[in-house]
N, C-alpha and C. Protein backbone atom coordinates (compact mmCIF):
# COMPACT_ATOMS: atom_id res chain seq x y z
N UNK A 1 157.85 -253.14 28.33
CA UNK A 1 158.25 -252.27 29.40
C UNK A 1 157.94 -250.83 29.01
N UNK A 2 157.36 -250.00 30.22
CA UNK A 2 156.89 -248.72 29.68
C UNK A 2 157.97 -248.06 29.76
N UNK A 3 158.34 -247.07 29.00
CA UNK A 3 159.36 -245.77 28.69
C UNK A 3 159.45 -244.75 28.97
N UNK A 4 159.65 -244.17 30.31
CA UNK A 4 159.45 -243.16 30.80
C UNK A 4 160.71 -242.06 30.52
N UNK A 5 160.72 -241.05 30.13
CA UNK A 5 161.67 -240.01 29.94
C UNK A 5 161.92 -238.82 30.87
N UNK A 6 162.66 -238.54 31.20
CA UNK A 6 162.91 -237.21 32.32
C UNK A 6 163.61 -236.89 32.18
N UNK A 7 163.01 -234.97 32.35
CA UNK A 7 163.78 -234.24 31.62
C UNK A 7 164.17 -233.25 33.46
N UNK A 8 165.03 -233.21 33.86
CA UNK A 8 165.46 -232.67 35.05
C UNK A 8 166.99 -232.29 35.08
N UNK A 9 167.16 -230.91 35.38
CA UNK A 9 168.66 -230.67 34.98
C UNK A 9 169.23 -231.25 36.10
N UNK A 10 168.88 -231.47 37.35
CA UNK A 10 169.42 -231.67 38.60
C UNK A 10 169.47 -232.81 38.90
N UNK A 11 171.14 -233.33 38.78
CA UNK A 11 171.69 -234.62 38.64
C UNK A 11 170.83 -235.62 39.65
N UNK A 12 171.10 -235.05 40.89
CA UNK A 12 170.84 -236.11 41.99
C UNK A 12 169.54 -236.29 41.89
N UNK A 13 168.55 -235.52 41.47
CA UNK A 13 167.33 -236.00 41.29
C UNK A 13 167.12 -236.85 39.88
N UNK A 14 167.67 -236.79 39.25
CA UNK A 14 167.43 -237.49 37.46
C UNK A 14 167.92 -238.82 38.26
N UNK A 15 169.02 -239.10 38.87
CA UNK A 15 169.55 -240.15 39.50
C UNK A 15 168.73 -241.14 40.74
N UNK A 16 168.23 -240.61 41.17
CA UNK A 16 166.97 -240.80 42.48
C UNK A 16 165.60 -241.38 41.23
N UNK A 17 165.44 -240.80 40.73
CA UNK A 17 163.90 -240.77 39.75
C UNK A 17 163.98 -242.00 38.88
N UNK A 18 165.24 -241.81 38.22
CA UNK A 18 165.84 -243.30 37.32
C UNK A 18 165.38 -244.38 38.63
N UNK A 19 166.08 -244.44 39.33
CA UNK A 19 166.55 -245.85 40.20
C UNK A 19 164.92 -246.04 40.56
N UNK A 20 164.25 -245.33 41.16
CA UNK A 20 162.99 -245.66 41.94
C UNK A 20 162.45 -246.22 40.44
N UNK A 21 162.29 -245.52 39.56
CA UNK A 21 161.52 -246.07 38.17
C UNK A 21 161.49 -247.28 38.02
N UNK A 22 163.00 -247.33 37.86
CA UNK A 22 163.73 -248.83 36.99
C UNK A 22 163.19 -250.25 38.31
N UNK A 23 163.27 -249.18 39.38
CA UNK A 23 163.04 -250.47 40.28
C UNK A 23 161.14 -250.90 40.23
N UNK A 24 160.67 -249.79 39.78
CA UNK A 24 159.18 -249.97 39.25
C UNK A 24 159.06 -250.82 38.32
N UNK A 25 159.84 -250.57 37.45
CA UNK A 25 160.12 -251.74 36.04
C UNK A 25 159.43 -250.98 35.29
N UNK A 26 160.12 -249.78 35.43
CA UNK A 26 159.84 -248.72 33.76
C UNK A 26 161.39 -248.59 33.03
N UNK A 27 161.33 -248.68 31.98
CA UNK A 27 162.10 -248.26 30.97
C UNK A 27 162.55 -246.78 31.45
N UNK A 28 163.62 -246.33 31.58
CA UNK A 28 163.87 -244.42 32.33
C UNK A 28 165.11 -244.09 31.20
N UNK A 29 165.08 -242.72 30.18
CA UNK A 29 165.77 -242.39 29.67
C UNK A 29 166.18 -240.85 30.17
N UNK A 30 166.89 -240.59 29.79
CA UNK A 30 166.92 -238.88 30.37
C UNK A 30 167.44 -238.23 28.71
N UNK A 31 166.36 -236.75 29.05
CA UNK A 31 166.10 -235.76 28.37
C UNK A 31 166.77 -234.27 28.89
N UNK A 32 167.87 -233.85 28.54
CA UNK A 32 168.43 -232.93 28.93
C UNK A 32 168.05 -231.58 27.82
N UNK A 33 167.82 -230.47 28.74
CA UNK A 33 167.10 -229.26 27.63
C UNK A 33 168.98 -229.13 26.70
N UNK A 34 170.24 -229.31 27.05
CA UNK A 34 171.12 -228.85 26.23
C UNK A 34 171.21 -230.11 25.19
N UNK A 35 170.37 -231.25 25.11
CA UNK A 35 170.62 -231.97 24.43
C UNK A 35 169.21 -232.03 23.37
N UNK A 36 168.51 -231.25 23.52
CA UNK A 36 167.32 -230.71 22.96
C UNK A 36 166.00 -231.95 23.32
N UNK A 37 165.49 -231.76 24.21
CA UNK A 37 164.08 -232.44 25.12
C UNK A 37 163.32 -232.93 23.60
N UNK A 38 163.01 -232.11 23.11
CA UNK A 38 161.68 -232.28 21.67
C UNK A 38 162.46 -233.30 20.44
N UNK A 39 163.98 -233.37 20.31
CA UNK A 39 164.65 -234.30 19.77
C UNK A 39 164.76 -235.96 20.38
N UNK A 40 165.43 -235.36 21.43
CA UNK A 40 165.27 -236.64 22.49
C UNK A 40 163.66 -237.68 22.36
N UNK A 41 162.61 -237.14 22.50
CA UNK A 41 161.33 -237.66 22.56
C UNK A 41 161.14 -238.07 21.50
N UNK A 42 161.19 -237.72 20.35
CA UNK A 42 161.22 -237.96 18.89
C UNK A 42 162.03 -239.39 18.84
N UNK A 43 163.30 -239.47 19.20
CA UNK A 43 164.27 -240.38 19.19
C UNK A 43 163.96 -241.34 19.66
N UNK A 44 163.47 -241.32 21.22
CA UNK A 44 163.51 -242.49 22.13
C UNK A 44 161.66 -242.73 21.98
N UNK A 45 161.21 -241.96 21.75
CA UNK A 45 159.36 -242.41 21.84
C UNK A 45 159.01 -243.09 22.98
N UNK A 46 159.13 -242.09 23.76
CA UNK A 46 158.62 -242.66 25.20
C UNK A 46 157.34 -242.62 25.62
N UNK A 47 156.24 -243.44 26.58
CA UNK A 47 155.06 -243.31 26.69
C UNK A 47 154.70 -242.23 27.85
N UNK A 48 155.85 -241.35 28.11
CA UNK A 48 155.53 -240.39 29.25
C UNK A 48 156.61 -240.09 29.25
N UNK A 49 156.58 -238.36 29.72
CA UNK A 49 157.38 -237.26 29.65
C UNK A 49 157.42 -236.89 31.14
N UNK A 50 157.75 -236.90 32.55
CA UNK A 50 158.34 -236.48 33.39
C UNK A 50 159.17 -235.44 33.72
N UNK A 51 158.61 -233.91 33.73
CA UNK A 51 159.25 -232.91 33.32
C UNK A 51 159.57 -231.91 34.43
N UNK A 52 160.66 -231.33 35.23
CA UNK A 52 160.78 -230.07 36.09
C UNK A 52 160.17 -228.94 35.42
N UNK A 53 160.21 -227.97 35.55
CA UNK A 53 159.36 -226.67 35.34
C UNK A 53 160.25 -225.97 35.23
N UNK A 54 161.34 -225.63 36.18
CA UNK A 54 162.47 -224.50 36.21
C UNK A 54 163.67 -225.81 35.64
N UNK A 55 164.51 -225.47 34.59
CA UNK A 55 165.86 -226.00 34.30
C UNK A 55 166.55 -225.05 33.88
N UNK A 56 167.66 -225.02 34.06
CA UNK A 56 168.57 -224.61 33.57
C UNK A 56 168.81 -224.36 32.24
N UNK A 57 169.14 -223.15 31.68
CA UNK A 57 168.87 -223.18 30.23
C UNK A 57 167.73 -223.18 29.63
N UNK A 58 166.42 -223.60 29.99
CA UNK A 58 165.37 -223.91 29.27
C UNK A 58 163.89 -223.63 30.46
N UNK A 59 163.04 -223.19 29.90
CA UNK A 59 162.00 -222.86 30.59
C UNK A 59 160.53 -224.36 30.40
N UNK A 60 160.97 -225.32 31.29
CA UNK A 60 159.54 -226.43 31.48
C UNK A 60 158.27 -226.27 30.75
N UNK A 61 158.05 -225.33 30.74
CA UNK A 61 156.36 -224.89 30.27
C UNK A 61 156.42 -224.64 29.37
N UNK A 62 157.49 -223.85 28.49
CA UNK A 62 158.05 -223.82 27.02
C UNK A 62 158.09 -224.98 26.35
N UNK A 63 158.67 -225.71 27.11
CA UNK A 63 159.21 -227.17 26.49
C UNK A 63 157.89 -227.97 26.08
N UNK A 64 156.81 -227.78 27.25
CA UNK A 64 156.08 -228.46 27.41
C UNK A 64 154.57 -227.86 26.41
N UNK A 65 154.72 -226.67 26.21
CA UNK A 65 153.79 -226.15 24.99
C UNK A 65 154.72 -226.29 23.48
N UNK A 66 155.61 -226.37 23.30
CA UNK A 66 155.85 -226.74 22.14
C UNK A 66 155.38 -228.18 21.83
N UNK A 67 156.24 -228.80 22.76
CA UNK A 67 155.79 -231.07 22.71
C UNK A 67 153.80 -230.64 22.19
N UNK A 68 153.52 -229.81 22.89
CA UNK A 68 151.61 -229.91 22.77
C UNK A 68 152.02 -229.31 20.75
N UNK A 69 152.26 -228.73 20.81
CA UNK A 69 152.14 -228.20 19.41
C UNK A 69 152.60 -228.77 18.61
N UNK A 70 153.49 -229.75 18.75
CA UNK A 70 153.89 -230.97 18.01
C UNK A 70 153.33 -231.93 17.43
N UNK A 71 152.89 -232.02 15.98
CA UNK A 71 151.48 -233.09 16.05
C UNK A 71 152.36 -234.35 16.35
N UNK A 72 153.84 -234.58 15.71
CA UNK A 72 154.22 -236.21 16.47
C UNK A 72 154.65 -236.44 17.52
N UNK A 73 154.31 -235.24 18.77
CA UNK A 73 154.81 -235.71 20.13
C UNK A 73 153.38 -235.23 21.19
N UNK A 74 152.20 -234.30 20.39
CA UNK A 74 151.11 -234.00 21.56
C UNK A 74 150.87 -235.48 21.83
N UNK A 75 150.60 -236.17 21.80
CA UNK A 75 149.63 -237.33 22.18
C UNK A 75 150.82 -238.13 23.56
N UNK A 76 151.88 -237.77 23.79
CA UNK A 76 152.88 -238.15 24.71
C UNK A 76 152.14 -237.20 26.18
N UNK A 77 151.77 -238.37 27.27
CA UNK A 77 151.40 -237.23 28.10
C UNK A 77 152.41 -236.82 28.98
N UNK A 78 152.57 -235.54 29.64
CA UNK A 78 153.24 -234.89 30.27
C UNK A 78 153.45 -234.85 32.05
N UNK A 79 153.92 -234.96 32.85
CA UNK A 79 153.66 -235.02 34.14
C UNK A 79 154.56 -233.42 34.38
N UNK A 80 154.13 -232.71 34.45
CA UNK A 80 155.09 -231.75 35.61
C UNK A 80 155.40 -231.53 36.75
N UNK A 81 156.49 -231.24 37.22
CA UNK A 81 156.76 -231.45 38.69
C UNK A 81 157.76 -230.05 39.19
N UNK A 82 157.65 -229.34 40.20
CA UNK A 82 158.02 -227.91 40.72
C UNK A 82 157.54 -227.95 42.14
N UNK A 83 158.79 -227.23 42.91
CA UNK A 83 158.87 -226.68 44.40
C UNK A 83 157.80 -225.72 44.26
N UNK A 84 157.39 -225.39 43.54
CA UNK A 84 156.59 -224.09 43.45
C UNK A 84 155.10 -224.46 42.70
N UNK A 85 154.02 -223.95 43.24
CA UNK A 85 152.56 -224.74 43.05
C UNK A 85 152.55 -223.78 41.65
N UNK A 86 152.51 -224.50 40.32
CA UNK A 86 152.52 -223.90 38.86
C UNK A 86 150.88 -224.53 38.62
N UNK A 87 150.70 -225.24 39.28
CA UNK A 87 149.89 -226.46 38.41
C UNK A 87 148.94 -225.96 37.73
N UNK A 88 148.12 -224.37 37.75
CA UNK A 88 147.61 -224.27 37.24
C UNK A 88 148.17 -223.60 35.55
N UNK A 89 148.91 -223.30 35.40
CA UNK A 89 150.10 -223.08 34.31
C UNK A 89 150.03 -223.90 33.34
N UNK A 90 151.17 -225.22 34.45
CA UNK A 90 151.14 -226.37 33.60
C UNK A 90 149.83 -227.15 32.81
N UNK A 91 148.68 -227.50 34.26
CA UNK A 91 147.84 -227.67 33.41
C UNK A 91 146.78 -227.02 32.15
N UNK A 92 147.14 -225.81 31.93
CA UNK A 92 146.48 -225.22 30.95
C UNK A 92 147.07 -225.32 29.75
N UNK A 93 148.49 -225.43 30.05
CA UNK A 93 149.11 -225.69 28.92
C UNK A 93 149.27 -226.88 28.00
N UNK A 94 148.72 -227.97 28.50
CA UNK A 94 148.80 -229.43 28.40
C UNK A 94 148.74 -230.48 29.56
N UNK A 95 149.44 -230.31 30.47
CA UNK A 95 149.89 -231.70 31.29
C UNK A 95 149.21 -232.26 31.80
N UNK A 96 149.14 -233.72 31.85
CA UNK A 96 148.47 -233.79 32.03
C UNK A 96 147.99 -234.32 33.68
N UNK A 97 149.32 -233.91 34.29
CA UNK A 97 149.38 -233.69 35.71
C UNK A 97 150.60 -233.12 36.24
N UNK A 98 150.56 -232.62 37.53
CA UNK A 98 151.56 -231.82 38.55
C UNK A 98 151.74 -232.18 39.72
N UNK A 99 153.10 -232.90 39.64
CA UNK A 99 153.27 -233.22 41.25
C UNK A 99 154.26 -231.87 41.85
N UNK A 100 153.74 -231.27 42.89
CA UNK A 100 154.41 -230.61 43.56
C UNK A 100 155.59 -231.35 44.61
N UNK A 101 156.77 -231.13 44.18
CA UNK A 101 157.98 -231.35 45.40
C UNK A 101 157.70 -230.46 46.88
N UNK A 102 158.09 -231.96 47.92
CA UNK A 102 158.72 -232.78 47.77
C UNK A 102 157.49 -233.66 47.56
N UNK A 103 157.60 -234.79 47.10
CA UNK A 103 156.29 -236.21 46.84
C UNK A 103 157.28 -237.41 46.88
N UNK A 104 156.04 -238.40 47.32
CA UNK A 104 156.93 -239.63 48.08
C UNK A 104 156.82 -240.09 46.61
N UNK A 105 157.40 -241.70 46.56
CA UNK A 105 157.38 -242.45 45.76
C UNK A 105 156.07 -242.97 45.01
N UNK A 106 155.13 -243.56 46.43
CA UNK A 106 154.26 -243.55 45.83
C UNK A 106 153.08 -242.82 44.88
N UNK A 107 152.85 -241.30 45.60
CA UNK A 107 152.28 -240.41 44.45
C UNK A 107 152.98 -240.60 43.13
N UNK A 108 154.37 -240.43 42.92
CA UNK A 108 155.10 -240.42 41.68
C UNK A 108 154.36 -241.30 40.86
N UNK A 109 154.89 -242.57 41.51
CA UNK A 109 154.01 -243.99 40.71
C UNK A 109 152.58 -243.91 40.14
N UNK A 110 152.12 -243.54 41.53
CA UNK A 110 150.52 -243.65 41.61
C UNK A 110 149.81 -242.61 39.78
N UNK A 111 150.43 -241.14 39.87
CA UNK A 111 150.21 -240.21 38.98
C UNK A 111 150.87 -240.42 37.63
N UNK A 112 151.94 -241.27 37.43
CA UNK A 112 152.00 -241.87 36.56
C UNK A 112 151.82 -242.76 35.63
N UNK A 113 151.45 -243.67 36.47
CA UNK A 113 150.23 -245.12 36.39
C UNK A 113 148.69 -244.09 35.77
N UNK A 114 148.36 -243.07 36.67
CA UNK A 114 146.91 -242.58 36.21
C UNK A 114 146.93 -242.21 35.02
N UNK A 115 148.35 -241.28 34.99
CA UNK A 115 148.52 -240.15 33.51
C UNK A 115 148.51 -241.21 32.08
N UNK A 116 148.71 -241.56 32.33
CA UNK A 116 149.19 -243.46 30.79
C UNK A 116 147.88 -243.66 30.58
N UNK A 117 147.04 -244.00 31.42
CA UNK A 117 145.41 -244.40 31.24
C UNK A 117 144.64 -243.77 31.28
N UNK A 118 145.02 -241.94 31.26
CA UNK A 118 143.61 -241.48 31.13
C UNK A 118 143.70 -240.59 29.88
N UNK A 119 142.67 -239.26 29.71
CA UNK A 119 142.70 -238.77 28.69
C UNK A 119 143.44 -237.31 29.13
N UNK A 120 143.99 -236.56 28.38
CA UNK A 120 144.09 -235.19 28.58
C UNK A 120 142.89 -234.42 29.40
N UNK A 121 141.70 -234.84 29.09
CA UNK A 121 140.52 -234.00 29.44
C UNK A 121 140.39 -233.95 30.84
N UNK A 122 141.26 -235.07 31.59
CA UNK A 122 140.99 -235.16 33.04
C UNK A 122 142.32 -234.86 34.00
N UNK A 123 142.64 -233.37 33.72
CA UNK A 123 144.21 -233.47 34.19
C UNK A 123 144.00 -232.64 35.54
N UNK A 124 145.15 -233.32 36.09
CA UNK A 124 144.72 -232.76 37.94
C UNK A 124 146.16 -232.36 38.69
N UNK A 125 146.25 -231.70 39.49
CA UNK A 125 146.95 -231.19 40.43
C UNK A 125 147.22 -231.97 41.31
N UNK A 126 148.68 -232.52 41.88
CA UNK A 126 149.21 -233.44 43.09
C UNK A 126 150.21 -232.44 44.25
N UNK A 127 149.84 -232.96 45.08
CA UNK A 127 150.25 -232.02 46.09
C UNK A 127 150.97 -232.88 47.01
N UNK A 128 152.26 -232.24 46.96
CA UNK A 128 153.70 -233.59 48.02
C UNK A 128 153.32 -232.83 49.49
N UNK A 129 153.41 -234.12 50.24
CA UNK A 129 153.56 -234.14 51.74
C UNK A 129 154.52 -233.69 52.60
């Protein structure tokens, strides 16, 4: 079972994201920035990182260039996700994709399924309906 981790301060969505996952038949752990995201990943070794951009306490893109600077967590790929079109941010910084909120289920899936099988070199921008 794949291991997906998400790191989202905002309950009802960590709660929404779990259930659709689990009902995908992914493994879903949650990564809270006060419980330290770069520990958490280390711990649980998940095959994908599912990350907001704005949290509480902690800045997404921070989080998400350190994990890159990490030699035992770069190779974990990254999905970012924001109300606000970052993607070119995120993707410079690593990720190796961006779904913009709101996005249905299926993009979620769909960009997650892609991000697992491809390489860093091919990272792209998703845009919710």
């Amino acid at each position: 079972m794949t291991k997906v981790m998400i790191v989202d301060d905002d309950a009802t969505m960590a709660s929404l994201l779990t259930t659709l996952l689990r009902l995908e038949g992914y493994e879903v752990v949650e990564g809270l920035p006060r419980d330290g995201v770069l520990e958490t990943a280390r711990r649980e070794k998940p095959e994908l990182v599912l990350m907001d951009v704005f949290l509480t306490g902690a800045d997404g893109i921070e989080l998400l260039r350190q994990m890159k600077d990490s030699p035992d967590l770069t190779h974990i790929p990254v999905v970012m996700s924001s109300g606000m079109d970052v993607s070119d941010r995120c993707l410079a910084e690593g990720a190796e994709a961006f779904l913009l909120k709101p996005y249905n289920p299926d993009q979620l899936t769909g960009i997650l399924r892609e991000s697992m099988g491809e390489s860093s070199k091919s990272r792209r921008a998703r845009h919710g309906s």
